[in-house]
C-alpha atoms as a PDB file:
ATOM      1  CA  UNK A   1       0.000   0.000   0.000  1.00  0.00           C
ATOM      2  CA  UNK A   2       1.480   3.679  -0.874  1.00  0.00           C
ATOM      3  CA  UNK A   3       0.739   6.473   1.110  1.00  0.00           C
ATOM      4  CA  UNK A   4      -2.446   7.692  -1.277  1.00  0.00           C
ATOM      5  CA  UNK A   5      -3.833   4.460   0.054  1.00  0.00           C
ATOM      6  CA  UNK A   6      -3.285   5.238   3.288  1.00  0.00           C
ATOM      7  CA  UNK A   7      -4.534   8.817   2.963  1.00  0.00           C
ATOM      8  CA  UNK A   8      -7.531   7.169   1.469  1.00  0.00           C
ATOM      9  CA  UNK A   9      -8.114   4.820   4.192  1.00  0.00           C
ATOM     10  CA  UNK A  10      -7.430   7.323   6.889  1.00  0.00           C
ATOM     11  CA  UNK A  11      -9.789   9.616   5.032  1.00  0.00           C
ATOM     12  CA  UNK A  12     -12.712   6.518   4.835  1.00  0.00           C
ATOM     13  CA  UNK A  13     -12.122   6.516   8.599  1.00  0.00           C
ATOM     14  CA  UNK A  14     -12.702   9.847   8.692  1.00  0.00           C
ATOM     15  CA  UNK A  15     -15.484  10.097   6.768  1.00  0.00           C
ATOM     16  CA  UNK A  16     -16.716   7.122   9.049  1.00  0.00           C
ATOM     17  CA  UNK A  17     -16.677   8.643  12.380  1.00  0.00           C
ATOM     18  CA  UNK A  18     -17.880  11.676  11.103  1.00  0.00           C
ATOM     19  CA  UNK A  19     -21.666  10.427  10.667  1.00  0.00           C
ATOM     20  CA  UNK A  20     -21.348   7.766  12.871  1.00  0.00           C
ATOM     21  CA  UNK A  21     -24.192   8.525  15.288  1.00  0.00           C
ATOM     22  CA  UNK A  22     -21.961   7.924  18.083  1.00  0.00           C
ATOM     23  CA  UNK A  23     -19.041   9.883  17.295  1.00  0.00           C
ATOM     24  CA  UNK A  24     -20.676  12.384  15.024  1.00  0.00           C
ATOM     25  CA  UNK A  25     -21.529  15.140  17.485  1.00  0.00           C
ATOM     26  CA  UNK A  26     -17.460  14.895  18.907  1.00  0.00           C
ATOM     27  CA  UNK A  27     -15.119  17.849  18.143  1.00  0.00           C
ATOM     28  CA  UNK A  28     -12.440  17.386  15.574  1.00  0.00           C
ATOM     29  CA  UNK A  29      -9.345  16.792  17.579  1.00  0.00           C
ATOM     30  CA  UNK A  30     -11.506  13.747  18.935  1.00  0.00           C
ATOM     31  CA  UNK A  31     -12.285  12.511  15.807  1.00  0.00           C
ATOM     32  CA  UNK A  32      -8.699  12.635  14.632  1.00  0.00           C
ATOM     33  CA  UNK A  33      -7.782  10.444  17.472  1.00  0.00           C
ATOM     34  CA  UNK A  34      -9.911   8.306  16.602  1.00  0.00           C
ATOM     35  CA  UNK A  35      -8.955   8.052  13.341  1.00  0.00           C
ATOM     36  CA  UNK A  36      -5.011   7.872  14.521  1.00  0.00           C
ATOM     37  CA  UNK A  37      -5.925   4.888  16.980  1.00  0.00           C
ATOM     38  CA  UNK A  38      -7.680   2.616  13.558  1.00  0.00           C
ATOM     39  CA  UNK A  39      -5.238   2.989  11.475  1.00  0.00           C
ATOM     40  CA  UNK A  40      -2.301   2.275  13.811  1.00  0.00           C
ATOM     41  CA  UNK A  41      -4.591  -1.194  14.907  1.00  0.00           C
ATOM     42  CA  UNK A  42      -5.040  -1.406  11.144  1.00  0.00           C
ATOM     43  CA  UNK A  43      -1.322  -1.358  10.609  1.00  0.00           C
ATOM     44  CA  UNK A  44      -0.450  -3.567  13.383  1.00  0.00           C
ATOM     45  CA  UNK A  45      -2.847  -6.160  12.625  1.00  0.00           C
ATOM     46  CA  UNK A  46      -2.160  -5.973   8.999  1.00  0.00           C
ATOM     47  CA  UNK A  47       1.703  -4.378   8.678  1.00  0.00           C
ATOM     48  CA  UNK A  48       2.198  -6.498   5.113  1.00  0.00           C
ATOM     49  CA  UNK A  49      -1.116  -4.504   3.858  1.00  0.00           C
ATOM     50  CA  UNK A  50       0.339  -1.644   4.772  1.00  0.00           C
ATOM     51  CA  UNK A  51       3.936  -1.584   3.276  1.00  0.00           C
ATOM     52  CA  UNK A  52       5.756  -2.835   6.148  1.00  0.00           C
ATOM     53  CA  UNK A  53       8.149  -6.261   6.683  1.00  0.00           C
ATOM     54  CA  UNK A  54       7.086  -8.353   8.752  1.00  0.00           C
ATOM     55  CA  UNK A  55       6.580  -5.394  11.177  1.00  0.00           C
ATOM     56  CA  UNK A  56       9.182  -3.003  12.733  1.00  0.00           C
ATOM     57  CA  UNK A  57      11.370  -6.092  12.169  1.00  0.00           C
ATOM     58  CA  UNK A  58      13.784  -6.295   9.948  1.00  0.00           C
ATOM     59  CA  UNK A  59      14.304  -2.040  10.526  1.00  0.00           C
ATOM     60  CA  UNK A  60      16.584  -0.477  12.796  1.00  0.00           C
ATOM     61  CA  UNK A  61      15.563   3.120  12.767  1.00  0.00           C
ATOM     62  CA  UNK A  62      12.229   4.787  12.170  1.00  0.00           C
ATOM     63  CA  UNK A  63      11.420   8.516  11.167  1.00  0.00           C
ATOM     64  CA  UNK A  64       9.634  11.221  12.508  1.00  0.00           C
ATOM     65  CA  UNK A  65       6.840  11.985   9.155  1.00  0.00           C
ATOM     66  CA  UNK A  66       5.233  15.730   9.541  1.00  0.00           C
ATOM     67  CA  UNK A  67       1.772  16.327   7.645  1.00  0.00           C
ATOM     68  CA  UNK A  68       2.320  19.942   6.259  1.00  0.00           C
ATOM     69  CA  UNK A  69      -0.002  22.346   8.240  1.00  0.00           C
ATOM     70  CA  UNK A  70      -2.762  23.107   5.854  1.00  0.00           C
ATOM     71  CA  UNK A  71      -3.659  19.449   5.432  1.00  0.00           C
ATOM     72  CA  UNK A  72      -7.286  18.682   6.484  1.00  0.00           C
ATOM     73  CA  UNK A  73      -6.100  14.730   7.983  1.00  0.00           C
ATOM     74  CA  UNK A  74      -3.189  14.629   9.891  1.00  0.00           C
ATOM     75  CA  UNK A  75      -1.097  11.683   9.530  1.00  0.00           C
ATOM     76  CA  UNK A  76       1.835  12.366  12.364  1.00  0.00           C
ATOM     77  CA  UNK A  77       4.214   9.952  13.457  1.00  0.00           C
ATOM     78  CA  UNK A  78       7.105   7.571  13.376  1.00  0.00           C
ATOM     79  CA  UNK A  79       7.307   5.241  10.405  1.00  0.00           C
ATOM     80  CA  UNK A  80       9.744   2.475  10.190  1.00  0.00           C
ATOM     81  CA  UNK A  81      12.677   3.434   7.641  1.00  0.00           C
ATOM     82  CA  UNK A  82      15.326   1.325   6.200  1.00  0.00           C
ATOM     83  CA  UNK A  83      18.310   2.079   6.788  1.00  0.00           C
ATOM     84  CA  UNK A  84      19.712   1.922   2.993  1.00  0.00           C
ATOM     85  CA  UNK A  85      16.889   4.652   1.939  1.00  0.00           C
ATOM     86  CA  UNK A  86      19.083   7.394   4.284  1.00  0.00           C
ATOM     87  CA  UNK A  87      21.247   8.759   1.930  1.00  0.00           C
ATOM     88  CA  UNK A  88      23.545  10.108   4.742  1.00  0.00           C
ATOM     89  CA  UNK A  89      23.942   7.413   6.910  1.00  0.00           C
ATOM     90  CA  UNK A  90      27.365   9.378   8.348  1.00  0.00           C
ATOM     91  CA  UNK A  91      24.539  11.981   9.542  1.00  0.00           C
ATOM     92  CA  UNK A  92      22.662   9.329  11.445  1.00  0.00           C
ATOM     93  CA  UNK A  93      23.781  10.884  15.075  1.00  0.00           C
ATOM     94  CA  UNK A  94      23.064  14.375  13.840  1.00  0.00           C
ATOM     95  CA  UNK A  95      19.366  13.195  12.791  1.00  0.00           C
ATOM     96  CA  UNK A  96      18.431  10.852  15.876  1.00  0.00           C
ATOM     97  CA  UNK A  97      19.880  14.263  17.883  1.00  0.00           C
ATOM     98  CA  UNK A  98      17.241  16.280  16.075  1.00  0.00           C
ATOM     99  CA  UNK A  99      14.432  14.007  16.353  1.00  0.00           C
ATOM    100  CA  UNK A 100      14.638  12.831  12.775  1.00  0.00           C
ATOM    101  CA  UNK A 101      15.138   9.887  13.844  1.00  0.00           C
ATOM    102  CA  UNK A 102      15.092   7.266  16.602  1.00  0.00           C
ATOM    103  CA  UNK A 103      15.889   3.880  17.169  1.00  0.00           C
ATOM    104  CA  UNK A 104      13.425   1.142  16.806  1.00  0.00           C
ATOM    105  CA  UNK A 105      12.819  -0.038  20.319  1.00  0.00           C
ATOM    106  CA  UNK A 106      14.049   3.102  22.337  1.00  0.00           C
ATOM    107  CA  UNK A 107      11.214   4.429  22.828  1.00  0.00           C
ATOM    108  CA  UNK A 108       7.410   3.031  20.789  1.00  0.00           C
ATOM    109  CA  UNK A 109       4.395   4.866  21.777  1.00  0.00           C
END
């Protein structure tokens, strides 16, 4: 799955809890936790669905991914990354000091 899939599915979810009957009348920031809390069960349950190897496994680092601030569905969080895809890898201290990056297992929320 690519992440206009995911946006998609997040954005179903959305859609989902906004005229559900029971979570229809909730403020936004509730419904967007909401939303965060199905897709990361969604992903756990399902990580192969979703793009990831057999889970975190396999990875040693994951990245801190920003939604930009005008986007209606925030998707905020740490996403497994492997480690080949970091073009820098002599700037992996500098990044896990910035919170770019962390290691897998330091510290999942």
């Amino acid at each position: 799955m690519n992440i206009e899939e995911l946006i998609m599915v997040s954005i179903t979810e959305f859609l989902d809890v906004e005229v559900h009957r029971d979570t229809g009348n909730l403020d936004f920031s509730s419904k967007i936790e909401i939303v965060k809390k199905r897709i990361t069960n969604k992903v756990k349950n399902s990580p192969d669905a979703y793009g990831m190897v057999n889970g975190v496994e396999g990875y040693e680092y994951e990245m801190f991914f920003s939604s930009n601030p005008n986007d209606m569905i925030k998707i905020d969080g740490w996403i497994p990354i492997d480690t080949s895809r970091i073009e820098k890898a002599d700037k992996i201290d500098e990044y896990i000091e910035i919170g770019l990056l962390r290691r897998i297992g330091s510290s999942l929320s």
